[in-house]
N, C-alpha and C. Protein backbone atom coordinates (compact mmCIF):
# COMPACT_ATOMS: atom_id res chain seq x y z
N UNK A 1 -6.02 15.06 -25.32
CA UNK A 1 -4.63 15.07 -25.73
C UNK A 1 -3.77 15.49 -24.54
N UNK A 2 -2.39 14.84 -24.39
CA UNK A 2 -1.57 14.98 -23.07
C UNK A 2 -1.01 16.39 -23.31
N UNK A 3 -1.22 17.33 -22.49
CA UNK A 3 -0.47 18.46 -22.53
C UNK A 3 0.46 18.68 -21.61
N UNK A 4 1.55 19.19 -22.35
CA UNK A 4 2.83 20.29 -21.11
C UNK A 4 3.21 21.11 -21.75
N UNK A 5 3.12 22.16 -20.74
CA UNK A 5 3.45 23.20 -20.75
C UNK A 5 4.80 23.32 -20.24
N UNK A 6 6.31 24.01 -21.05
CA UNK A 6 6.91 23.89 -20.15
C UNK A 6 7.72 25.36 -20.73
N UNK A 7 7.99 25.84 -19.31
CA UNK A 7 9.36 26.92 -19.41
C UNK A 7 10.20 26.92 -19.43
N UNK A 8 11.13 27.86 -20.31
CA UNK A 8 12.48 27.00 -19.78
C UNK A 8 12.93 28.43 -20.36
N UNK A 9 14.59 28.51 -19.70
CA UNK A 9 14.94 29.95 -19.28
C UNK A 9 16.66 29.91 -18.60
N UNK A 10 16.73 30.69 -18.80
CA UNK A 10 17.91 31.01 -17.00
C UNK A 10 17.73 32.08 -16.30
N UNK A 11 17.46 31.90 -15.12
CA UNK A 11 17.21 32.71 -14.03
C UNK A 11 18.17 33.93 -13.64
N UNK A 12 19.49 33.53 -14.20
CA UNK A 12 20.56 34.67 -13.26
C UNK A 12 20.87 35.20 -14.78
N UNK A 13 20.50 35.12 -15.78
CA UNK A 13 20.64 35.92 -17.06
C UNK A 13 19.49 36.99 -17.44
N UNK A 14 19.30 37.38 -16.29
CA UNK A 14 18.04 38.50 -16.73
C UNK A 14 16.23 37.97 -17.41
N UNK A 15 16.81 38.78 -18.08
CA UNK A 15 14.99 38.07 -18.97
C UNK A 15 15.16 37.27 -19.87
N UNK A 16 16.53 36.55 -19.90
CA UNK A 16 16.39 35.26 -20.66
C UNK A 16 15.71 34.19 -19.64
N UNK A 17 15.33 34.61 -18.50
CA UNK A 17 14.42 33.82 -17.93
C UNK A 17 13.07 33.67 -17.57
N UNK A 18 12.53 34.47 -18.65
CA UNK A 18 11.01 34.99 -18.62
C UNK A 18 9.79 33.79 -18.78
N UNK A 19 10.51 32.71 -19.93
CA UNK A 19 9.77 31.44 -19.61
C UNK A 19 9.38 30.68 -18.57
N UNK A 20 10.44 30.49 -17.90
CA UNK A 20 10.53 30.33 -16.42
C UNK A 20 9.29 31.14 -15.43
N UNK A 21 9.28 32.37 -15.15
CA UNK A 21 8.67 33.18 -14.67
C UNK A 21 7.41 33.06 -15.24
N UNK A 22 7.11 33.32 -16.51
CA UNK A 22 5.69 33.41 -16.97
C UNK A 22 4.94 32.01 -16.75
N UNK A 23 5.40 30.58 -16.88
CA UNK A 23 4.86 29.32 -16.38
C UNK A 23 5.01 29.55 -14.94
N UNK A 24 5.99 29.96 -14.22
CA UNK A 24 5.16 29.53 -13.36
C UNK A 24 4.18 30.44 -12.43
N UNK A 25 3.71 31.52 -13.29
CA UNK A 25 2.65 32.26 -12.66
C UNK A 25 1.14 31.75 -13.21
N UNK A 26 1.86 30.89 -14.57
CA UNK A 26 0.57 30.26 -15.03
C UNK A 26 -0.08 28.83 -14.53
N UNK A 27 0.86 28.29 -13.67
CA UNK A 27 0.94 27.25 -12.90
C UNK A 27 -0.58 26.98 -12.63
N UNK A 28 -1.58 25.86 -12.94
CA UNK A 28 -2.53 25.49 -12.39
C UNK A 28 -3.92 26.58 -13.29
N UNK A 29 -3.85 27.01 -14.07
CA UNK A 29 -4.24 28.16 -14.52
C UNK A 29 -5.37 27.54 -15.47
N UNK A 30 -4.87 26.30 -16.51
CA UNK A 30 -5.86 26.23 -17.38
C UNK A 30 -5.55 24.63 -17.15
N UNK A 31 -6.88 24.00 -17.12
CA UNK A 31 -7.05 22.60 -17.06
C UNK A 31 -6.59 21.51 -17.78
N UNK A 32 -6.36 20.08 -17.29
CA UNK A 32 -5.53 19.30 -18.39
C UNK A 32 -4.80 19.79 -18.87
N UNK A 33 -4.16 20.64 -18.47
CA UNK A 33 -2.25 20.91 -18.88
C UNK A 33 -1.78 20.59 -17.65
N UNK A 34 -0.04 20.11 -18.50
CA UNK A 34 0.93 19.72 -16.61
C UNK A 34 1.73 20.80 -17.51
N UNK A 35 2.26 21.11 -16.24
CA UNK A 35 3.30 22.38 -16.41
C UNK A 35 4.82 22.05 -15.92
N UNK A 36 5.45 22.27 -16.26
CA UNK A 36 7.15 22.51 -16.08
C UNK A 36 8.08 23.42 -16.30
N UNK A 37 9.07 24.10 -15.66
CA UNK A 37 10.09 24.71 -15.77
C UNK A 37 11.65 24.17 -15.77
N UNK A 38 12.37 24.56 -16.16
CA UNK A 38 13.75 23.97 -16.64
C UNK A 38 14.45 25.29 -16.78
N UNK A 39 15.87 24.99 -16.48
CA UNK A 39 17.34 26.00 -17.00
C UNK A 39 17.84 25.27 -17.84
N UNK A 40 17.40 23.70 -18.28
CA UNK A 40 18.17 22.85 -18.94
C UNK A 40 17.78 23.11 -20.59
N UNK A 41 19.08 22.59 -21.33
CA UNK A 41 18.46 22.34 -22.58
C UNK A 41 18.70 21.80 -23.11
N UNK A 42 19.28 21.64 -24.62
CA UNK A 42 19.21 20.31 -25.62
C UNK A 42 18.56 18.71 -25.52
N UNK A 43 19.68 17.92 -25.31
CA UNK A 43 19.05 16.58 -25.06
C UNK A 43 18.67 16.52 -23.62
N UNK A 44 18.90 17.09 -23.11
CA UNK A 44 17.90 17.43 -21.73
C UNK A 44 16.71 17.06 -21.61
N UNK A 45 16.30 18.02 -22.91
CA UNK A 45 14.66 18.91 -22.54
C UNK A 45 13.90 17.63 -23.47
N UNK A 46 14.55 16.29 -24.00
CA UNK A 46 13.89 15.43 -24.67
C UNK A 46 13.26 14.56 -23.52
N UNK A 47 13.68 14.47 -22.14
CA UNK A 47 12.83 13.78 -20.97
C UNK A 47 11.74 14.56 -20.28
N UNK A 48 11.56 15.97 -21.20
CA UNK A 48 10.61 16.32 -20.81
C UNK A 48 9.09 16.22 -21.47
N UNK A 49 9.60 15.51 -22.58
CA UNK A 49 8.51 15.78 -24.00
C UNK A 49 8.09 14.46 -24.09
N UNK A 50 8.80 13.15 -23.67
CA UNK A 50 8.62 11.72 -23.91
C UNK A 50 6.97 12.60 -22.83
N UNK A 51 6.07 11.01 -23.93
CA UNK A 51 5.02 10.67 -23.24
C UNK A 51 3.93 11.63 -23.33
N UNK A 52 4.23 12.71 -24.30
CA UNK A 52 3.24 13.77 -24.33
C UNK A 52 2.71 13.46 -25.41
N UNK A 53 1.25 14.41 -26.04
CA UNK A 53 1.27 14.24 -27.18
C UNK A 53 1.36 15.66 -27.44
N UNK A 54 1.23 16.63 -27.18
CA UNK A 54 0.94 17.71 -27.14
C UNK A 54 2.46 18.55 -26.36
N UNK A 55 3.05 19.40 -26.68
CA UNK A 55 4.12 20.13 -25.92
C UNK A 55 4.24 21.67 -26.42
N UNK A 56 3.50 22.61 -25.37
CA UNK A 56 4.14 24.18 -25.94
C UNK A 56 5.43 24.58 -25.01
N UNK A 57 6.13 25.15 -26.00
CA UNK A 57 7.72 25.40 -25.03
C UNK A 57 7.47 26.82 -24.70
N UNK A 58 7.52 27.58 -24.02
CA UNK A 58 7.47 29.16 -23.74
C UNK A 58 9.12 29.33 -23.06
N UNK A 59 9.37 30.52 -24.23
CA UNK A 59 11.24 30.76 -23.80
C UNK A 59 10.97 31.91 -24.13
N UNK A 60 12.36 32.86 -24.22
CA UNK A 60 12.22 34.05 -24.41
C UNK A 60 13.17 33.95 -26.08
N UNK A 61 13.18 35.19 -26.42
CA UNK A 61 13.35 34.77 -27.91
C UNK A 61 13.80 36.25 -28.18
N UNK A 62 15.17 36.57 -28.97
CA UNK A 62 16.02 37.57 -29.19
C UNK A 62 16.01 37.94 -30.29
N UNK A 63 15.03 39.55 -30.59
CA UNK A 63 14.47 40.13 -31.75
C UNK A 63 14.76 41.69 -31.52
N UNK A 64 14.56 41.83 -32.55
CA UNK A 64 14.58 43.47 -32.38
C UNK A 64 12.89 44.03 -32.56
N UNK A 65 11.90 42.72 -32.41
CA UNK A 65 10.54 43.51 -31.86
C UNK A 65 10.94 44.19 -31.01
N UNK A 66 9.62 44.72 -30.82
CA UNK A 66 9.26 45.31 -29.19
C UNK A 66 9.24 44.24 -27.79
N UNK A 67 10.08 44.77 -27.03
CA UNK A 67 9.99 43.48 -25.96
C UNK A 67 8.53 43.38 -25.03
N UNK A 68 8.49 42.40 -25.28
CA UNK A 68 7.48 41.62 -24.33
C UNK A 68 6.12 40.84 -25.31
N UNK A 69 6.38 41.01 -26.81
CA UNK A 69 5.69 40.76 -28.18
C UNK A 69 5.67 39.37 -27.85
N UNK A 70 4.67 38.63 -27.56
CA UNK A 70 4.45 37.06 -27.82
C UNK A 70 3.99 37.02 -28.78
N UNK A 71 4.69 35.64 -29.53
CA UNK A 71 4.64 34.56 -30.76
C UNK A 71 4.35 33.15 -30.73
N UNK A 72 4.06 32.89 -31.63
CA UNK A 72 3.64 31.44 -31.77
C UNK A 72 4.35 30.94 -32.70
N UNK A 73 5.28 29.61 -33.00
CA UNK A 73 5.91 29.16 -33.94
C UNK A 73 5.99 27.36 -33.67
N UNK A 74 5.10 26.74 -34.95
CA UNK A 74 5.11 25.83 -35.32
C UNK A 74 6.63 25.01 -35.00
N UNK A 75 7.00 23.74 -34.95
CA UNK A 75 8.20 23.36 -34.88
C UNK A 75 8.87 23.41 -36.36
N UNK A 76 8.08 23.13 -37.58
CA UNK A 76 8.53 23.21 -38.66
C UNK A 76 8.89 24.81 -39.12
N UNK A 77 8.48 26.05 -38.22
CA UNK A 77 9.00 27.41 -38.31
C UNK A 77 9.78 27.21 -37.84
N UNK A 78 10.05 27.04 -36.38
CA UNK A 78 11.42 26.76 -35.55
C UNK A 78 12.55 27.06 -35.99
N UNK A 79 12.28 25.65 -36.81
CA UNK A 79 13.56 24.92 -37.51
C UNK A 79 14.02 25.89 -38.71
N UNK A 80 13.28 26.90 -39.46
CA UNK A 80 13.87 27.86 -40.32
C UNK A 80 14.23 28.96 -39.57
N UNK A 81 13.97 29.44 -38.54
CA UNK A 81 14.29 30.78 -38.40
C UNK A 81 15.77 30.86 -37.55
N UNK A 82 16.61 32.38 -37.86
CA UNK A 82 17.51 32.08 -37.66
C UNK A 82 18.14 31.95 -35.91
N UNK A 83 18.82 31.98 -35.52
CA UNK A 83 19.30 32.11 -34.29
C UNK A 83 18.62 32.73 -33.34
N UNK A 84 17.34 32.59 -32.67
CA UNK A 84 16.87 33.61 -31.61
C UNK A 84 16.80 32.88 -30.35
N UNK A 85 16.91 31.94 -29.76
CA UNK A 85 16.72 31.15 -28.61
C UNK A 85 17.41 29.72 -28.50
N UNK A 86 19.03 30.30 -27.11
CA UNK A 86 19.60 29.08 -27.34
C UNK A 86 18.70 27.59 -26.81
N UNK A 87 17.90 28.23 -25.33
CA UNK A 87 17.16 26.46 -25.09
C UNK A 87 16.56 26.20 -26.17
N UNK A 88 15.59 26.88 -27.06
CA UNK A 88 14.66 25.68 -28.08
C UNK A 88 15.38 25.48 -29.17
N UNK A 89 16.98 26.42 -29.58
CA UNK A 89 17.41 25.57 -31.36
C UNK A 89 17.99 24.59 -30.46
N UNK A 90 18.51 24.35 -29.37
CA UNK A 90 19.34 22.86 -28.74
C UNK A 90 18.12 21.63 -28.83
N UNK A 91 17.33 22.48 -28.63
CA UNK A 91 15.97 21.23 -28.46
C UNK A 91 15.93 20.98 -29.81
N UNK A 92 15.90 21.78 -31.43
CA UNK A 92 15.56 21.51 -32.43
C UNK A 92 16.65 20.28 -33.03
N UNK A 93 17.88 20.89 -32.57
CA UNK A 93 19.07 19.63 -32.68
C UNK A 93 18.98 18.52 -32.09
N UNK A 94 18.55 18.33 -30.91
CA UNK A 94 18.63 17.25 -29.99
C UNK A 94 17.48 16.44 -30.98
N UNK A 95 15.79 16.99 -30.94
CA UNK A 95 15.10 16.20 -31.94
C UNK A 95 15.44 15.55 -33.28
N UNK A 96 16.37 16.52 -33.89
CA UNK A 96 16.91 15.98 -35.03
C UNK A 96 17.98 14.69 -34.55
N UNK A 97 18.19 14.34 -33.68
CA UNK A 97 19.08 13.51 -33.82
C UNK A 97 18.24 11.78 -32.94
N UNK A 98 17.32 12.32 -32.42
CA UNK A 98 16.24 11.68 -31.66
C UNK A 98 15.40 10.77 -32.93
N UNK A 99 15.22 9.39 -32.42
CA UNK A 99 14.64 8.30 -33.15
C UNK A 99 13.20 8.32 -32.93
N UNK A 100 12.03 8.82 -33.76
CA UNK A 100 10.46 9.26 -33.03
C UNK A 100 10.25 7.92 -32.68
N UNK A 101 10.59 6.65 -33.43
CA UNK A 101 9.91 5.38 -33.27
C UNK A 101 10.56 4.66 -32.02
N UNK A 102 11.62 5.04 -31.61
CA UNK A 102 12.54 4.97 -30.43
C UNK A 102 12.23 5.84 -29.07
N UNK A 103 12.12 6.63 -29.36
CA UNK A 103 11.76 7.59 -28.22
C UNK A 103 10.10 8.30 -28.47
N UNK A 104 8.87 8.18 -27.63
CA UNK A 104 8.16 8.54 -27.66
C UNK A 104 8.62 10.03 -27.15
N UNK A 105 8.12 10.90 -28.61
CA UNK A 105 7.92 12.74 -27.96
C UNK A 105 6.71 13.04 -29.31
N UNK A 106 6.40 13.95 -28.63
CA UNK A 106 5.41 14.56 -28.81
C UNK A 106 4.85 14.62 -30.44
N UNK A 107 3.60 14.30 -30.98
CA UNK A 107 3.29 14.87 -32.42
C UNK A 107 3.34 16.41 -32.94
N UNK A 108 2.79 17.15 -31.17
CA UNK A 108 2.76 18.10 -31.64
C UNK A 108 3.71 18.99 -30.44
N UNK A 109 4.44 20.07 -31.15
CA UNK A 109 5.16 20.85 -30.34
C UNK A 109 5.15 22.33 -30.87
N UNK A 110 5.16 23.35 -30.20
CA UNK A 110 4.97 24.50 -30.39
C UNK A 110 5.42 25.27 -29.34
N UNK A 111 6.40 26.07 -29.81
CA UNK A 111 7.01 27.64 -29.50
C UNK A 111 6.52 28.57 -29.45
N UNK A 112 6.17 29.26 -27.84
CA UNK A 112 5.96 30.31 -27.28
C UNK A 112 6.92 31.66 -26.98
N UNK A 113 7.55 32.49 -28.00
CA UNK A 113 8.41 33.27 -27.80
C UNK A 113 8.39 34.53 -27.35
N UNK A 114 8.84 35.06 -26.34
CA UNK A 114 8.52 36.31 -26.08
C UNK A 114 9.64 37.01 -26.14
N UNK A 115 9.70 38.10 -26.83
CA UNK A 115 10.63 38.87 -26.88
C UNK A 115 11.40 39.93 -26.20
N UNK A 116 12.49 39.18 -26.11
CA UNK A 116 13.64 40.12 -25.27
C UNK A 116 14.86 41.12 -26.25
N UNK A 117 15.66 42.09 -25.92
CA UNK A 117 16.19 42.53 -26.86
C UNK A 117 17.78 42.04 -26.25
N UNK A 118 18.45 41.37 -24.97
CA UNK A 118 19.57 40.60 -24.78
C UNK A 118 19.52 40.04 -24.12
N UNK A 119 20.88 39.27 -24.24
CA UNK A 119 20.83 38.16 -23.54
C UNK A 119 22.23 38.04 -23.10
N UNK A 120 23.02 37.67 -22.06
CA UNK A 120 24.45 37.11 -22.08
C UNK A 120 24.54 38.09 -20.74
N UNK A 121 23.55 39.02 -20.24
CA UNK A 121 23.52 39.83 -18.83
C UNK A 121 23.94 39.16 -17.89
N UNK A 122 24.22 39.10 -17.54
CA UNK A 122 24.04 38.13 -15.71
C UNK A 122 23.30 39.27 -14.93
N UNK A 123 22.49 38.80 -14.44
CA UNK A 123 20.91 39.73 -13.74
C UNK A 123 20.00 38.74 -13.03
N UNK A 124 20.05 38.76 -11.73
CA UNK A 124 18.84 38.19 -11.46
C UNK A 124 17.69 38.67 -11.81
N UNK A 125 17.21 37.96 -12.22
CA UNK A 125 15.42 38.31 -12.04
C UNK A 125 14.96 39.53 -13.43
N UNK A 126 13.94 39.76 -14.01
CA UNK A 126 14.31 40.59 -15.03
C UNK A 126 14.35 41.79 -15.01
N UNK A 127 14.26 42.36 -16.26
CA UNK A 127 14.83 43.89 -16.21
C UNK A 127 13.43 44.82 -15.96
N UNK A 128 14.12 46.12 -15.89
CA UNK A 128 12.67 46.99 -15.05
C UNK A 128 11.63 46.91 -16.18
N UNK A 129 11.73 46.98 -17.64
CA UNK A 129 11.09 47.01 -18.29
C UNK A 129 10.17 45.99 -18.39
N UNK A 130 11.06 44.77 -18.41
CA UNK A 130 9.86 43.17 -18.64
C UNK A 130 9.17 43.47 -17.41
N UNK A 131 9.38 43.60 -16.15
CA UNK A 131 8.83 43.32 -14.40
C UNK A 131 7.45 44.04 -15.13
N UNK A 132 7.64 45.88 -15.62
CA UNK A 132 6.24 46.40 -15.55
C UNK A 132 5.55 45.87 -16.96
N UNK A 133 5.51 44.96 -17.63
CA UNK A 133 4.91 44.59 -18.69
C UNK A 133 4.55 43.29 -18.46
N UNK A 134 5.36 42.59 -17.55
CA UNK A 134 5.22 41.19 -16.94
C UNK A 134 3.41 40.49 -16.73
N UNK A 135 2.83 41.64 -16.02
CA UNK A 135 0.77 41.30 -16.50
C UNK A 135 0.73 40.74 -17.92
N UNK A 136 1.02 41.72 -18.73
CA UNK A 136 0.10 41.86 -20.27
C UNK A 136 0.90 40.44 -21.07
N UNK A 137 2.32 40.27 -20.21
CA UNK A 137 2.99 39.32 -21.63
C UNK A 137 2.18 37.77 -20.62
N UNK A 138 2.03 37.97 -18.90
CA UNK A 138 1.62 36.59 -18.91
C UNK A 138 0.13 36.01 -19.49
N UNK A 139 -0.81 37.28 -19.79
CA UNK A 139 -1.72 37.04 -20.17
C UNK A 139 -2.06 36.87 -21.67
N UNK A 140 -1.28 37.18 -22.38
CA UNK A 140 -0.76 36.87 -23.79
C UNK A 140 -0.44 35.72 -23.84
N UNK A 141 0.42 34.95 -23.37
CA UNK A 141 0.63 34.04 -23.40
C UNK A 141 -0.25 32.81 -22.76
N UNK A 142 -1.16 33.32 -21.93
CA UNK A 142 -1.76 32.02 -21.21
C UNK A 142 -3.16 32.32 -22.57
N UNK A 143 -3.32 33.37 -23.26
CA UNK A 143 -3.98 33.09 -24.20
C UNK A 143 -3.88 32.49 -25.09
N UNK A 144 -2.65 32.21 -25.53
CA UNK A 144 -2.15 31.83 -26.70
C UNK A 144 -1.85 30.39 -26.85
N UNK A 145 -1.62 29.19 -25.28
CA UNK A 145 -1.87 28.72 -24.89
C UNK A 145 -3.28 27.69 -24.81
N UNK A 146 -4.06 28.73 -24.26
CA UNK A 146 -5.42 28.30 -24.92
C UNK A 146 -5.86 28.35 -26.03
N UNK A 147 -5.52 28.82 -26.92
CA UNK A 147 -5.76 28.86 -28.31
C UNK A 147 -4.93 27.73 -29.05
N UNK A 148 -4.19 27.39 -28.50
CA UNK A 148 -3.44 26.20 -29.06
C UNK A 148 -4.01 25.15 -28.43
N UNK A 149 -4.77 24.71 -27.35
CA UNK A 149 -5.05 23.37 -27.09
C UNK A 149 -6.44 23.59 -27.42
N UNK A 150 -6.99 24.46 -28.13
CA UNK A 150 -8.57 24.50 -28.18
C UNK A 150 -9.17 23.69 -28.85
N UNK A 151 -10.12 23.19 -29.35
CA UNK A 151 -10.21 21.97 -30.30
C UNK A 151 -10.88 22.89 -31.43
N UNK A 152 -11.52 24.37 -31.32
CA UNK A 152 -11.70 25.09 -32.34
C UNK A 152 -10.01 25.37 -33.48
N UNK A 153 -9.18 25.11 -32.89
CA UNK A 153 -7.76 25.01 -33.97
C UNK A 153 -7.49 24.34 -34.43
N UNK A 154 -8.31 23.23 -35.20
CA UNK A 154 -7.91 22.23 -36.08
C UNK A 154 -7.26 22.26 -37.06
N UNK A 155 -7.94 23.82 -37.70
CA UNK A 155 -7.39 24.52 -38.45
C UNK A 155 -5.52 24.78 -38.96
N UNK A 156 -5.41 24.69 -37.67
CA UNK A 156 -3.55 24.93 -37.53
C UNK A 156 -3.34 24.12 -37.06
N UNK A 157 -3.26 23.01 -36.66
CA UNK A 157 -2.85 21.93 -36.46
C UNK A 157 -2.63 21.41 -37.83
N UNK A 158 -3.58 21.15 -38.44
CA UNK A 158 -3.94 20.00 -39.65
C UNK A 158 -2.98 20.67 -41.19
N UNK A 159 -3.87 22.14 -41.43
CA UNK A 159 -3.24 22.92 -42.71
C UNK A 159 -2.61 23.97 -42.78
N UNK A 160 -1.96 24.41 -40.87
CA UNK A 160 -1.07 24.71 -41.01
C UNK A 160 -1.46 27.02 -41.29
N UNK A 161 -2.31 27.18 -40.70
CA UNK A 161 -3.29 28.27 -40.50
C UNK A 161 -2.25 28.98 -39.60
N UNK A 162 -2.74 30.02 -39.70
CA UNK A 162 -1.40 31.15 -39.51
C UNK A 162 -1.82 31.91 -37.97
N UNK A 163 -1.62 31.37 -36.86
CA UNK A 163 -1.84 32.25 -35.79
C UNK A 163 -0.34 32.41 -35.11
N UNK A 164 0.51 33.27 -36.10
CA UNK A 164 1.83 33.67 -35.53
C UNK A 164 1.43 35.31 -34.94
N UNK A 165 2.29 35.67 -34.00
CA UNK A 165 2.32 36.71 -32.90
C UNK A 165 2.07 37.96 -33.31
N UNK A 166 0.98 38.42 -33.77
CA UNK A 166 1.05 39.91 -33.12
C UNK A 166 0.41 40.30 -32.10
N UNK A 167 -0.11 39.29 -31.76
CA UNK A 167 -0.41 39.75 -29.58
C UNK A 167 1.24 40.71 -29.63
N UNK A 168 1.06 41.69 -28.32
CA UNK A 168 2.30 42.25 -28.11
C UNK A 168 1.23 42.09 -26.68
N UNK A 169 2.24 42.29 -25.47
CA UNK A 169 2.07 42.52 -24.19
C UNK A 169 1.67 43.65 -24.07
């Protein structure tokens, strides 16, 4: 199955750019995945998904968890939960308005969220807190990752089996 991996983020907003950062330390990391990073979003991020079959998005995601908590969310969760990440609800709109039989994207897509507690900073680079937690959330995530392209997860693919986030970093 075609995999990408992609991040997507903004860089000069603090740790709303942690997607960004965490792909690309995962860069080359686990086999048969292509990897990408982006600042872009909505109908943007639909030339990134043509041609896949397979797409995990890793963004950062605005909760009052504990920061650095990676999640996993189905696209059909996505789409219910409320406001936490402007790149992937632009992506959820842009799909909604996207023709599947028109535009080849992906069967399967899945949200990698890691939790930040703001966003709207202007900050390069992230805050002292994410930098010293930055190990545990990239390795959370490059697990979680593998657990999603494993072929032991048929399970959640097919009926929809519950491996949402309590990894924490």
């Amino acid at each position: 199955m075609k995999t990408l991996v992609l991040g997507v983020g903004n860089e000069i907003m603090g740790d709303d750019g942690i997607g960004l950062y965490v792909v690309e330390e995962l860069k080359g990391t686990i086999e048969g995945v292509d990897w990408e990073v982006t600042s872009e979003s909505g109908l943007k991020l639909i030339d990134y998904l043509m041609d896949y079959d397979r797409v995990i998005i890793v963004d950062a995601i605005v909760s009052e968890e504990e920061v650095g908590k990676v999640s996993v969310f189905s696209l059909g969760d996505f789409c219910c939960l409320p406001s936490i990440s402007n790149h992937s609800l632009d992506l959820i709109s842009a799909l909604r308005l996207v023709n599947r039989e028109i535009v080849n994207i992906p069967v399967e897509i899945f949200f990698i969220g890691i939790c930040i507690n703001t966003t709207g900073k202007v900050q390069s680079g992230l805050s002292k807190q994410m930098e010293d937690i930055f190990p545990e959330v990239v390795e959370s995530v490059r697990e979680k990752i593998e657990e999603l392209i494993s072929e032991d997860n048929y399970f959640f693919k097919v009926v929809g089996g519950d491996i949402h986030g309590e990894a924490k970093a």
